[in-house]
PDB file of N, CA and C in Angstrom:
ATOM      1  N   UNK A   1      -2.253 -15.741  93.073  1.00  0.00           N
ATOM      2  CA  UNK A   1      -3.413 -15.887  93.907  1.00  0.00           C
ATOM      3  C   UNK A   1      -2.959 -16.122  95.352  1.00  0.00           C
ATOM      4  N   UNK A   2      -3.337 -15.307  96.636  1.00  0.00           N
ATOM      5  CA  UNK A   2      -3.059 -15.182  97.393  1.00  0.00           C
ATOM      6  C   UNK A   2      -4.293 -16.232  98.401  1.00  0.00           C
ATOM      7  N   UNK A   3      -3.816 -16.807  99.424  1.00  0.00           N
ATOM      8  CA  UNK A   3      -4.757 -17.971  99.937  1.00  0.00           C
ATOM      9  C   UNK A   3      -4.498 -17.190 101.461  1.00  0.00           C
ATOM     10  N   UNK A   4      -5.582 -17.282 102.025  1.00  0.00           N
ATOM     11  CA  UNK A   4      -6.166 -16.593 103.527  1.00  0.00           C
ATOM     12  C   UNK A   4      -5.883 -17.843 104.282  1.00  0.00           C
ATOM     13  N   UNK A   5      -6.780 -18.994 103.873  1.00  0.00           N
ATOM     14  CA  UNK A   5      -6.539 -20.083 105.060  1.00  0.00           C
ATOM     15  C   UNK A   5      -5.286 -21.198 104.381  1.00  0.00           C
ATOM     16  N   UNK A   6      -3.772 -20.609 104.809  1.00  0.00           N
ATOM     17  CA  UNK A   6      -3.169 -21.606 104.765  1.00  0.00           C
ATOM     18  C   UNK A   6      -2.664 -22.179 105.872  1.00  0.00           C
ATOM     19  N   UNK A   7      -2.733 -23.307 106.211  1.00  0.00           N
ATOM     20  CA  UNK A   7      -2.292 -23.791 107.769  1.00  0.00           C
ATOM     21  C   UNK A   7      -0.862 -24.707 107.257  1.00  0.00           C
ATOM     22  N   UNK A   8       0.140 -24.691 108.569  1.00  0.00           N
ATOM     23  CA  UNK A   8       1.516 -24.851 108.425  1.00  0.00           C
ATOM     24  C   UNK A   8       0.828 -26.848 108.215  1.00  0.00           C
ATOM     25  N   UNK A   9       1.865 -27.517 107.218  1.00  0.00           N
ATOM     26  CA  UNK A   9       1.624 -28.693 107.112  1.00  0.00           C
ATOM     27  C   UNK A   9       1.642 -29.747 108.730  1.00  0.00           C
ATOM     28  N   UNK A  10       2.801 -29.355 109.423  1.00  0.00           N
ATOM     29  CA  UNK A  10       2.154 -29.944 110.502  1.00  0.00           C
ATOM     30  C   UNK A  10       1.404 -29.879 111.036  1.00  0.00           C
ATOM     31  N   UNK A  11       0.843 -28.989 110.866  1.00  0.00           N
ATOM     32  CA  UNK A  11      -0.464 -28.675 112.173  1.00  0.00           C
ATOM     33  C   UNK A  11      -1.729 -29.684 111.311  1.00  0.00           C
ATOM     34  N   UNK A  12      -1.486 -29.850 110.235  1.00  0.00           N
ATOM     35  CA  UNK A  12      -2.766 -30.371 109.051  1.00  0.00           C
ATOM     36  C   UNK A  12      -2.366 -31.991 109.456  1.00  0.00           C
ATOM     37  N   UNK A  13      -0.900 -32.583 109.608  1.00  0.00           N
ATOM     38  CA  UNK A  13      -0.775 -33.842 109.744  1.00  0.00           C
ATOM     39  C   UNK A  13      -1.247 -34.220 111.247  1.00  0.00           C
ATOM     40  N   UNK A  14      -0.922 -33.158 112.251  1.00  0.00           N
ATOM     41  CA  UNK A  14      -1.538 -33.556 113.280  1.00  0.00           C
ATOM     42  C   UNK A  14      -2.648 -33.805 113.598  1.00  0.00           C
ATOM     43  N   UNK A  15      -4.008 -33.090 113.134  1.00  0.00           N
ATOM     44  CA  UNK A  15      -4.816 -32.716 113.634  1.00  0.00           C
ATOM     45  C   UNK A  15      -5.525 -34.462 112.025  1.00  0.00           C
ATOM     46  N   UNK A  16      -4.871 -34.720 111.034  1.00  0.00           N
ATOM     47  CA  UNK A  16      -5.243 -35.995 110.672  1.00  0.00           C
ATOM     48  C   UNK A  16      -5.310 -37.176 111.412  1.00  0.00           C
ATOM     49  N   UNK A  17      -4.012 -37.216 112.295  1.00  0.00           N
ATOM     50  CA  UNK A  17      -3.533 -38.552 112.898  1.00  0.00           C
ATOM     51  C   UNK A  17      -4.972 -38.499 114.092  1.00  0.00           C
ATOM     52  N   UNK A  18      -5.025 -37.143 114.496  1.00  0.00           N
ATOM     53  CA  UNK A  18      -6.252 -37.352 115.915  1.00  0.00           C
ATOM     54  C   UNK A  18      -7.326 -37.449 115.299  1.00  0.00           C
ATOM     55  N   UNK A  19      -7.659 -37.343 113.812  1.00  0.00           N
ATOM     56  CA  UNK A  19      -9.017 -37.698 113.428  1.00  0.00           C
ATOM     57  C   UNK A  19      -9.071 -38.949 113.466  1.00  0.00           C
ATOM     58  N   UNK A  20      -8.050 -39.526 113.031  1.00  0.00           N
ATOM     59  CA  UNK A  20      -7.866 -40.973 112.403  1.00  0.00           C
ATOM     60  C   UNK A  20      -7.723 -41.610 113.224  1.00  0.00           C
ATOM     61  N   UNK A  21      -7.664 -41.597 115.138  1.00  0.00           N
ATOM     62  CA  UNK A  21      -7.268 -41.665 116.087  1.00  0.00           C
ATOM     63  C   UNK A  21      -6.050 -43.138 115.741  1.00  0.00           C
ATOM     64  N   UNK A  22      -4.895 -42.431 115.349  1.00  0.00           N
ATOM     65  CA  UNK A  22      -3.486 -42.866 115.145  1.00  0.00           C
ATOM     66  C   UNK A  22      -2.492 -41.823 115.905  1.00  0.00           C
ATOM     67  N   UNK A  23      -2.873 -40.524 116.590  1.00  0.00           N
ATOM     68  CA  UNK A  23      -2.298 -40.377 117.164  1.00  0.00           C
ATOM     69  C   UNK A  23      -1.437 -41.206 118.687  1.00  0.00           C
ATOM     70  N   UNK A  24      -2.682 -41.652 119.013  1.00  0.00           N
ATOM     71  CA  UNK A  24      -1.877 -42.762 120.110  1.00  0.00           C
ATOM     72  C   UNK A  24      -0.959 -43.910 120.315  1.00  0.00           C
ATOM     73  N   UNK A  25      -1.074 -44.571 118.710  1.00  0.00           N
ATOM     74  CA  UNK A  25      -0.427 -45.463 118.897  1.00  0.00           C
ATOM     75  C   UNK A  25       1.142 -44.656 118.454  1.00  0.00           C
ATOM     76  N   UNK A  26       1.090 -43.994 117.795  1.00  0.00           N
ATOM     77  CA  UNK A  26       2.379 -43.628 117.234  1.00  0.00           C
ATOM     78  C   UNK A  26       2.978 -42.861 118.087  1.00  0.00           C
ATOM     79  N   UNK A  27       2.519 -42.069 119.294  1.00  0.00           N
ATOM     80  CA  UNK A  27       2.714 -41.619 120.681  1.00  0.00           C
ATOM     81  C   UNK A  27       3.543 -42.902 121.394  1.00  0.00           C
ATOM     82  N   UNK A  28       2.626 -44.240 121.419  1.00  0.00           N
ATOM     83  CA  UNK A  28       2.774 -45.088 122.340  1.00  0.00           C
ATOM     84  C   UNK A  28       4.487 -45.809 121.710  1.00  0.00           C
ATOM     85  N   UNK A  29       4.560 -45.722 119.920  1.00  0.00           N
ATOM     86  CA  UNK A  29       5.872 -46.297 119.326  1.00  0.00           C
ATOM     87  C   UNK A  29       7.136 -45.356 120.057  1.00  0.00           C
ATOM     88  N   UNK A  30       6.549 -44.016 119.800  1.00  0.00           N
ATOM     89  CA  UNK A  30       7.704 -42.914 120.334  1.00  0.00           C
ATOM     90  C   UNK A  30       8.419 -43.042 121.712  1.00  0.00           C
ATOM     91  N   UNK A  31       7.352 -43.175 122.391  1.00  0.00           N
ATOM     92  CA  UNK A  31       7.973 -43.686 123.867  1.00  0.00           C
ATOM     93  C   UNK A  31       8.790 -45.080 123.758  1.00  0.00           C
ATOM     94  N   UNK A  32       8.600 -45.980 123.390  1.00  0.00           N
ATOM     95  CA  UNK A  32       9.129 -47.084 123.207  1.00  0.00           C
ATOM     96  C   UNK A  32      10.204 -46.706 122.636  1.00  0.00           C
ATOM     97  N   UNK A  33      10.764 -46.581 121.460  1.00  0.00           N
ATOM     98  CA  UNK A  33      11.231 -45.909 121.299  1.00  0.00           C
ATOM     99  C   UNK A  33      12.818 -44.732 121.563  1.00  0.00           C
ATOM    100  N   UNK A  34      11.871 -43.939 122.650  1.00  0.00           N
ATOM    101  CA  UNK A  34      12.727 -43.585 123.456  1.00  0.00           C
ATOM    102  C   UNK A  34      13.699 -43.802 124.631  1.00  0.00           C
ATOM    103  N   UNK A  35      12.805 -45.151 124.834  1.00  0.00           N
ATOM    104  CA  UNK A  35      13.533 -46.039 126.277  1.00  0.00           C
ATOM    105  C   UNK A  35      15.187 -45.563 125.952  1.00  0.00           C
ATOM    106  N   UNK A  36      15.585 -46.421 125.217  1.00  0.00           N
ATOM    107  CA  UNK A  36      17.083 -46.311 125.726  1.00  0.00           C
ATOM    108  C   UNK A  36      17.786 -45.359 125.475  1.00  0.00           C
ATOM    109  N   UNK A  37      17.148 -43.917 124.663  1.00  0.00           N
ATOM    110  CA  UNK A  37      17.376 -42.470 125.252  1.00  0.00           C
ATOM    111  C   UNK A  37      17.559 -41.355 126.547  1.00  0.00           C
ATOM    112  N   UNK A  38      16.113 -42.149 126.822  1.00  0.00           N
ATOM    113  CA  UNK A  38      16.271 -41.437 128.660  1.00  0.00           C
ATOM    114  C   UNK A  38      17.145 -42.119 129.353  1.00  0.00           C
ATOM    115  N   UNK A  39      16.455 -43.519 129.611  1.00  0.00           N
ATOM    116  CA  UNK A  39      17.326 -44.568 130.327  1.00  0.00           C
ATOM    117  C   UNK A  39      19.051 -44.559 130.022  1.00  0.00           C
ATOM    118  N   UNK A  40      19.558 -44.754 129.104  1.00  0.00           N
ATOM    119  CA  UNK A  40      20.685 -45.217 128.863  1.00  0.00           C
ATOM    120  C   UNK A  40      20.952 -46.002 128.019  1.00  0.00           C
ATOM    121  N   UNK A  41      22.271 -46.450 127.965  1.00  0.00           N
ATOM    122  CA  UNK A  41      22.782 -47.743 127.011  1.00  0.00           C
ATOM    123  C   UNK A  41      22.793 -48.969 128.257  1.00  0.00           C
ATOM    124  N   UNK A  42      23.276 -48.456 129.167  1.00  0.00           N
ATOM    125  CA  UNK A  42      22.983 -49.657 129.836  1.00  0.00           C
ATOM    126  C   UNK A  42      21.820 -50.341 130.514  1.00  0.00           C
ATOM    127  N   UNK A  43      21.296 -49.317 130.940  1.00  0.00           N
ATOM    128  CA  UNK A  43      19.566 -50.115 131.257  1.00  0.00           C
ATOM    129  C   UNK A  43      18.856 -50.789 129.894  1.00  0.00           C
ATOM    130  N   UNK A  44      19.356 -49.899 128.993  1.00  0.00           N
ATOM    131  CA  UNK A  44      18.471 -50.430 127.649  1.00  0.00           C
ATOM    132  C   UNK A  44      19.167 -52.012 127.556  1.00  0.00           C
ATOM    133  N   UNK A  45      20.382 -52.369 127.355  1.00  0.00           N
ATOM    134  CA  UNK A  45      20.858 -53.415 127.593  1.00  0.00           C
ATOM    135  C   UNK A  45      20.436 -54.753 128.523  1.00  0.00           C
ATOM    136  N   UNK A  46      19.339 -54.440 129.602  1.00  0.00           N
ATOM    137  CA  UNK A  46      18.918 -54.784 130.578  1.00  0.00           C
ATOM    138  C   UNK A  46      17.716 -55.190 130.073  1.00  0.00           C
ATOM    139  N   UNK A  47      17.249 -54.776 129.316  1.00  0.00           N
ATOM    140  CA  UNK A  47      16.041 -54.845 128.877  1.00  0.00           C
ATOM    141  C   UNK A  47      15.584 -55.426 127.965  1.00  0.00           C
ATOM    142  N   UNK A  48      14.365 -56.474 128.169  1.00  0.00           N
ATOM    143  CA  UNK A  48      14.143 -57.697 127.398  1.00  0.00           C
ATOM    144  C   UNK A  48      13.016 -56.960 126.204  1.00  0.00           C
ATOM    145  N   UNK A  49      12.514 -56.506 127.065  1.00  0.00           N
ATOM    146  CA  UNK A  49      10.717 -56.403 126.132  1.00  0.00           C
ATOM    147  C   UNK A  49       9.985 -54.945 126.795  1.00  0.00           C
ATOM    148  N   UNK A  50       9.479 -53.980 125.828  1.00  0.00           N
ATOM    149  CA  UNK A  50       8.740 -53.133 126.315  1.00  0.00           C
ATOM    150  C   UNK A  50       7.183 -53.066 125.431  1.00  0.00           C
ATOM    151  N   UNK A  51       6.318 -52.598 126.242  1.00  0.00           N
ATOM    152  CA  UNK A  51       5.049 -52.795 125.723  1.00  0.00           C
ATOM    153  C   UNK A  51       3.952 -51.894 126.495  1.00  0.00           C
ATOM    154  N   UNK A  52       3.246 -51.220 125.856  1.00  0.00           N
ATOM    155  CA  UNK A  52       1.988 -50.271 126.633  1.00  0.00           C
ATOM    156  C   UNK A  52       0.674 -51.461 126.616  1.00  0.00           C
ATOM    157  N   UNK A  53       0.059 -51.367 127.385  1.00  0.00           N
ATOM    158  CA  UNK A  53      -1.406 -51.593 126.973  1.00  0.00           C
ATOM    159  C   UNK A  53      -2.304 -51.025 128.518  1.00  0.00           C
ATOM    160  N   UNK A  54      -3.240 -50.075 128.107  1.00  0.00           N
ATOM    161  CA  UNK A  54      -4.389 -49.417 128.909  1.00  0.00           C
ATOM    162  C   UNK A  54      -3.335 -48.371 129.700  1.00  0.00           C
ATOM    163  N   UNK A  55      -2.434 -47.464 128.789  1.00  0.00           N
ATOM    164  CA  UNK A  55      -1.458 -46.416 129.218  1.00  0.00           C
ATOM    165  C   UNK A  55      -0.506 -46.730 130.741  1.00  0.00           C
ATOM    166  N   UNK A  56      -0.241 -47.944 130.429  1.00  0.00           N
ATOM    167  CA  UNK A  56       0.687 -48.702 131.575  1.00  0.00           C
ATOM    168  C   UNK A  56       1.914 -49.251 130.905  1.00  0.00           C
ATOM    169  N   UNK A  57       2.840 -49.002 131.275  1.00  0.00           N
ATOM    170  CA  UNK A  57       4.402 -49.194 130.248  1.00  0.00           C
ATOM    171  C   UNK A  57       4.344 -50.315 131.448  1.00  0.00           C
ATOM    172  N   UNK A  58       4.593 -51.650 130.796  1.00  0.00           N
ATOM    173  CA  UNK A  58       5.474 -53.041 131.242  1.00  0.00           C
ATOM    174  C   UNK A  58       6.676 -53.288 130.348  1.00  0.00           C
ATOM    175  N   UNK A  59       7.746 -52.975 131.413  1.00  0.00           N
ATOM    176  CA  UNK A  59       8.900 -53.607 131.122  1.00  0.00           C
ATOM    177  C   UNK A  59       9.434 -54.648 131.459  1.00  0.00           C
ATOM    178  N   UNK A  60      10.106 -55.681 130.717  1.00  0.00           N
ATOM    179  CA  UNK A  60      10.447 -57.011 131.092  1.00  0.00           C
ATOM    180  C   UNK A  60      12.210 -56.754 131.756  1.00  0.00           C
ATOM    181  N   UNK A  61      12.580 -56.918 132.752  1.00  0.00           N
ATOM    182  CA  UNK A  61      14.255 -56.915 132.934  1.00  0.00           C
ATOM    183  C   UNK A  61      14.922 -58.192 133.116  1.00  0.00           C
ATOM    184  N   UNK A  62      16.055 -58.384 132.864  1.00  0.00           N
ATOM    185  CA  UNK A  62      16.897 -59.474 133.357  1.00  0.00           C
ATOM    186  C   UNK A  62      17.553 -59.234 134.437  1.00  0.00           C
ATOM    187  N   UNK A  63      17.105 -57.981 134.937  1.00  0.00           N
ATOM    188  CA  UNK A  63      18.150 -57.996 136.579  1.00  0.00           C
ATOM    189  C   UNK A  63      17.566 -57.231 137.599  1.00  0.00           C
ATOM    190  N   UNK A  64      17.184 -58.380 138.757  1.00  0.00           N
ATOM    191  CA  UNK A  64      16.202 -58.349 139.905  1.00  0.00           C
ATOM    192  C   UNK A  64      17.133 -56.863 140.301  1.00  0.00           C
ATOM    193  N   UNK A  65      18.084 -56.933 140.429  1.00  0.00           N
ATOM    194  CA  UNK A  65      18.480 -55.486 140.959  1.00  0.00           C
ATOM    195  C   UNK A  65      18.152 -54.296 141.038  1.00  0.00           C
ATOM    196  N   UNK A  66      17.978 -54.155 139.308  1.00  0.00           N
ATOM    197  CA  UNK A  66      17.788 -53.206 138.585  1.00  0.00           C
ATOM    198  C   UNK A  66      16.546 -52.616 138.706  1.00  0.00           C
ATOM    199  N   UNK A  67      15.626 -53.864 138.841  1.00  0.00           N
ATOM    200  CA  UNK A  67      13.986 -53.958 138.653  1.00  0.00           C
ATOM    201  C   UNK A  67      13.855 -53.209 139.813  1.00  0.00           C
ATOM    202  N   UNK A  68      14.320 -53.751 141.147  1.00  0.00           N
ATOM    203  CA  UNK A  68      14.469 -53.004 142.383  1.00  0.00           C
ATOM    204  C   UNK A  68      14.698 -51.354 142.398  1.00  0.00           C
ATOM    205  N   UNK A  69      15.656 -51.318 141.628  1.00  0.00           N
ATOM    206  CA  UNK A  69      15.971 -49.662 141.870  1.00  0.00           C
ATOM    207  C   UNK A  69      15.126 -48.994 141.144  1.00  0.00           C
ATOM    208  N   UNK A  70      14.872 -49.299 139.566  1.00  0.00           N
ATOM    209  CA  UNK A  70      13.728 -48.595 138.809  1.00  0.00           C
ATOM    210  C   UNK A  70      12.706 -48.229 139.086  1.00  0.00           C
ATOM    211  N   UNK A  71      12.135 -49.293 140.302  1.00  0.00           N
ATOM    212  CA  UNK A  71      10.765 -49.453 140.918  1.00  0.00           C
ATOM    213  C   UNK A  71      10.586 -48.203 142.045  1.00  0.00           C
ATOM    214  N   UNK A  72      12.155 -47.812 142.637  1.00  0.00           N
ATOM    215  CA  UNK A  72      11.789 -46.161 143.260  1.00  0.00           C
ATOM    216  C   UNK A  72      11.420 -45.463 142.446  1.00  0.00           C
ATOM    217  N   UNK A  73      12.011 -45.121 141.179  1.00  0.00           N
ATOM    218  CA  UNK A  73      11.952 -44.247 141.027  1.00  0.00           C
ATOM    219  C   UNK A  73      10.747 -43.640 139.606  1.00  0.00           C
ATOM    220  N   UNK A  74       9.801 -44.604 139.907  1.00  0.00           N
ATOM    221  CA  UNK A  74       8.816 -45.087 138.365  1.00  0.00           C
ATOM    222  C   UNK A  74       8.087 -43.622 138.273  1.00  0.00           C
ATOM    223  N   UNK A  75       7.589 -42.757 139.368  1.00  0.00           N
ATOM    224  CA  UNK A  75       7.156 -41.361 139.278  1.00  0.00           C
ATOM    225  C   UNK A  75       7.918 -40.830 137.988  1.00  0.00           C
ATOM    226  N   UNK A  76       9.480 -40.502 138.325  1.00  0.00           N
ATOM    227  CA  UNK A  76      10.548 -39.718 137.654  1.00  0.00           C
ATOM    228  C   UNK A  76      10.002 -40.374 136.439  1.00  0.00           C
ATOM    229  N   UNK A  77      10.276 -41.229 136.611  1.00  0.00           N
ATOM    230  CA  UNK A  77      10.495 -42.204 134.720  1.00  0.00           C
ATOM    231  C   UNK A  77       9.322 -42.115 134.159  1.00  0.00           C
ATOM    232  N   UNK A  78       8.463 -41.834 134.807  1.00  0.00           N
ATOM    233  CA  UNK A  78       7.005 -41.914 133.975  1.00  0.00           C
ATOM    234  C   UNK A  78       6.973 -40.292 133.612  1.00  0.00           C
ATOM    235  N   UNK A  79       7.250 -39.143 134.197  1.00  0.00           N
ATOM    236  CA  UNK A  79       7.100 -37.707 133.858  1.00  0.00           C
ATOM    237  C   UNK A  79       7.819 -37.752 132.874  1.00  0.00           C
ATOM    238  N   UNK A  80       9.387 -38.109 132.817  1.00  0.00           N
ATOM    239  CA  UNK A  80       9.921 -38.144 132.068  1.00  0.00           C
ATOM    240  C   UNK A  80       9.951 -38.596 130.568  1.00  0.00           C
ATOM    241  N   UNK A  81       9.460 -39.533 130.529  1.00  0.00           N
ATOM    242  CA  UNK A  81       8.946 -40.513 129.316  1.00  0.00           C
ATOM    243  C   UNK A  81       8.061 -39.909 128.807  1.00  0.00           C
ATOM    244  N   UNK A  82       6.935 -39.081 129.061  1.00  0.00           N
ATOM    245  CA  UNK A  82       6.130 -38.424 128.296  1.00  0.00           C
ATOM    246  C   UNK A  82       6.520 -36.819 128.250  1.00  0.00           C
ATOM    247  N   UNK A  83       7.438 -36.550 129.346  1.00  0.00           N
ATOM    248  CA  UNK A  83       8.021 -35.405 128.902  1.00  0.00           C
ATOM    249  C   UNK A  83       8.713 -35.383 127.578  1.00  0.00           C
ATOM    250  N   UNK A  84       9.223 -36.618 127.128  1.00  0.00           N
ATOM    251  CA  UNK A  84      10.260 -36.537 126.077  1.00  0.00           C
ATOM    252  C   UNK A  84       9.379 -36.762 124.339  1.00  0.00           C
ATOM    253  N   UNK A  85       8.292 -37.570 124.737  1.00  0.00           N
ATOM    254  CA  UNK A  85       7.299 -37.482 123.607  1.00  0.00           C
ATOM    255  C   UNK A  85       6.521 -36.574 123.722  1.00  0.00           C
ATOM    256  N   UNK A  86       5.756 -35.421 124.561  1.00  0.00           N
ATOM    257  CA  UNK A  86       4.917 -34.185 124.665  1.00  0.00           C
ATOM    258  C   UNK A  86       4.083 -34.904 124.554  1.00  0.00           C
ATOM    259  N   UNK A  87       3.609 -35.793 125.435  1.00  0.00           N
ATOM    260  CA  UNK A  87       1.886 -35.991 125.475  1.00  0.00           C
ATOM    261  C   UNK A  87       2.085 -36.903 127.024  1.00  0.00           C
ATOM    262  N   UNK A  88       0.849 -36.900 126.856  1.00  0.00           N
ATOM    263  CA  UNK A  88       0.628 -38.152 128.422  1.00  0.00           C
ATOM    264  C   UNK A  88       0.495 -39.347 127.647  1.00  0.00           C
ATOM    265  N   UNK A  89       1.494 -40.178 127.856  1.00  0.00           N
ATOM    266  CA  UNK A  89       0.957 -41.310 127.324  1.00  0.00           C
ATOM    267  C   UNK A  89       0.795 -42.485 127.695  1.00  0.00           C
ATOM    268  N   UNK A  90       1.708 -42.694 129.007  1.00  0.00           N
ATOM    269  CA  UNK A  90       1.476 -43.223 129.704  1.00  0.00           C
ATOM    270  C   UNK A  90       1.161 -42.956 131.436  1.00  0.00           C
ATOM    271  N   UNK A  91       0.792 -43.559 132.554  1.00  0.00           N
ATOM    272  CA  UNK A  91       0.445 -43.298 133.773  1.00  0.00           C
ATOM    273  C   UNK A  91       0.854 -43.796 134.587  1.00  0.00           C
ATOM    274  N   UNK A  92       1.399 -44.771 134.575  1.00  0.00           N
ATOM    275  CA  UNK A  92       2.478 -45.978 135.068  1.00  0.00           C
ATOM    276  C   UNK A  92       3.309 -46.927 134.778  1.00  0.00           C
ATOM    277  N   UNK A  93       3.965 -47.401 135.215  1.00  0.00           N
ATOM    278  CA  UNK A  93       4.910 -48.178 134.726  1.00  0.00           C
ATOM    279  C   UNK A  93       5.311 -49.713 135.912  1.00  0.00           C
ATOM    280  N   UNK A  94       5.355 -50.802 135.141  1.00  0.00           N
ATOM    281  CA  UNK A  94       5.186 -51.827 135.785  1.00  0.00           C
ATOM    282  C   UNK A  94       6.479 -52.605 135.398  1.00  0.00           C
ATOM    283  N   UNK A  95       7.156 -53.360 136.138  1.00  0.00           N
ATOM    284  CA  UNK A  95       8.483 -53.725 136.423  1.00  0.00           C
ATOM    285  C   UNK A  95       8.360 -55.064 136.215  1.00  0.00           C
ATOM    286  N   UNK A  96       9.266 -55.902 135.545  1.00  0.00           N
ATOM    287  CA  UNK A  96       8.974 -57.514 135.964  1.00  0.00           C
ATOM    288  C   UNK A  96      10.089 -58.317 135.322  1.00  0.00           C
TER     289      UNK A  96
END
């Protein structure tokens, strides 16, 4: 028996998670996640605590330095960060 509507299983798990609206949070784990992928081993090292809430990434650092330089460049890091999960998931990013 030959079946007309078969759809590829991911496309069926995806289109569950956005019913179930669980796509976001598991978006929001991925990025997290990914921090010390984009970033590095050593920024990740730097880094106390990460957390989304209202699509704003707050990161906690232990080094005023660091916080300083990251803070140029939060545009890059924010394209980037959702470049690496394929969605928008976050819009900014807050330093502290």
């Amino acid at each position: 028996m030959k079946r007309n509507n078969a759809e590829q299983i991911g496309v069926l798990i995806r289109n569950y998670l956005r019913q179930e609206s669980l796509e976001s949070p598991l978006n929001e784990r991925r990025l997290i996640n990914a921090w010390p992928e984009v970033l590095g081993p050593v920024i990740a090292s730097y880094t106390r605590e990460l957390f989304i809430k209202n699509q704003v990434l707050y990161v906690h650092l232990t080094s005023a330095t660091l916080r300083q330089e990251l803070m140029m460049g939060r545009e890059l890091l924010v394209r980037n960060l959702n470049r690496h999960v394929g969605a928008q998931v976050i819009t900014n990013i807050i330093f502290r």
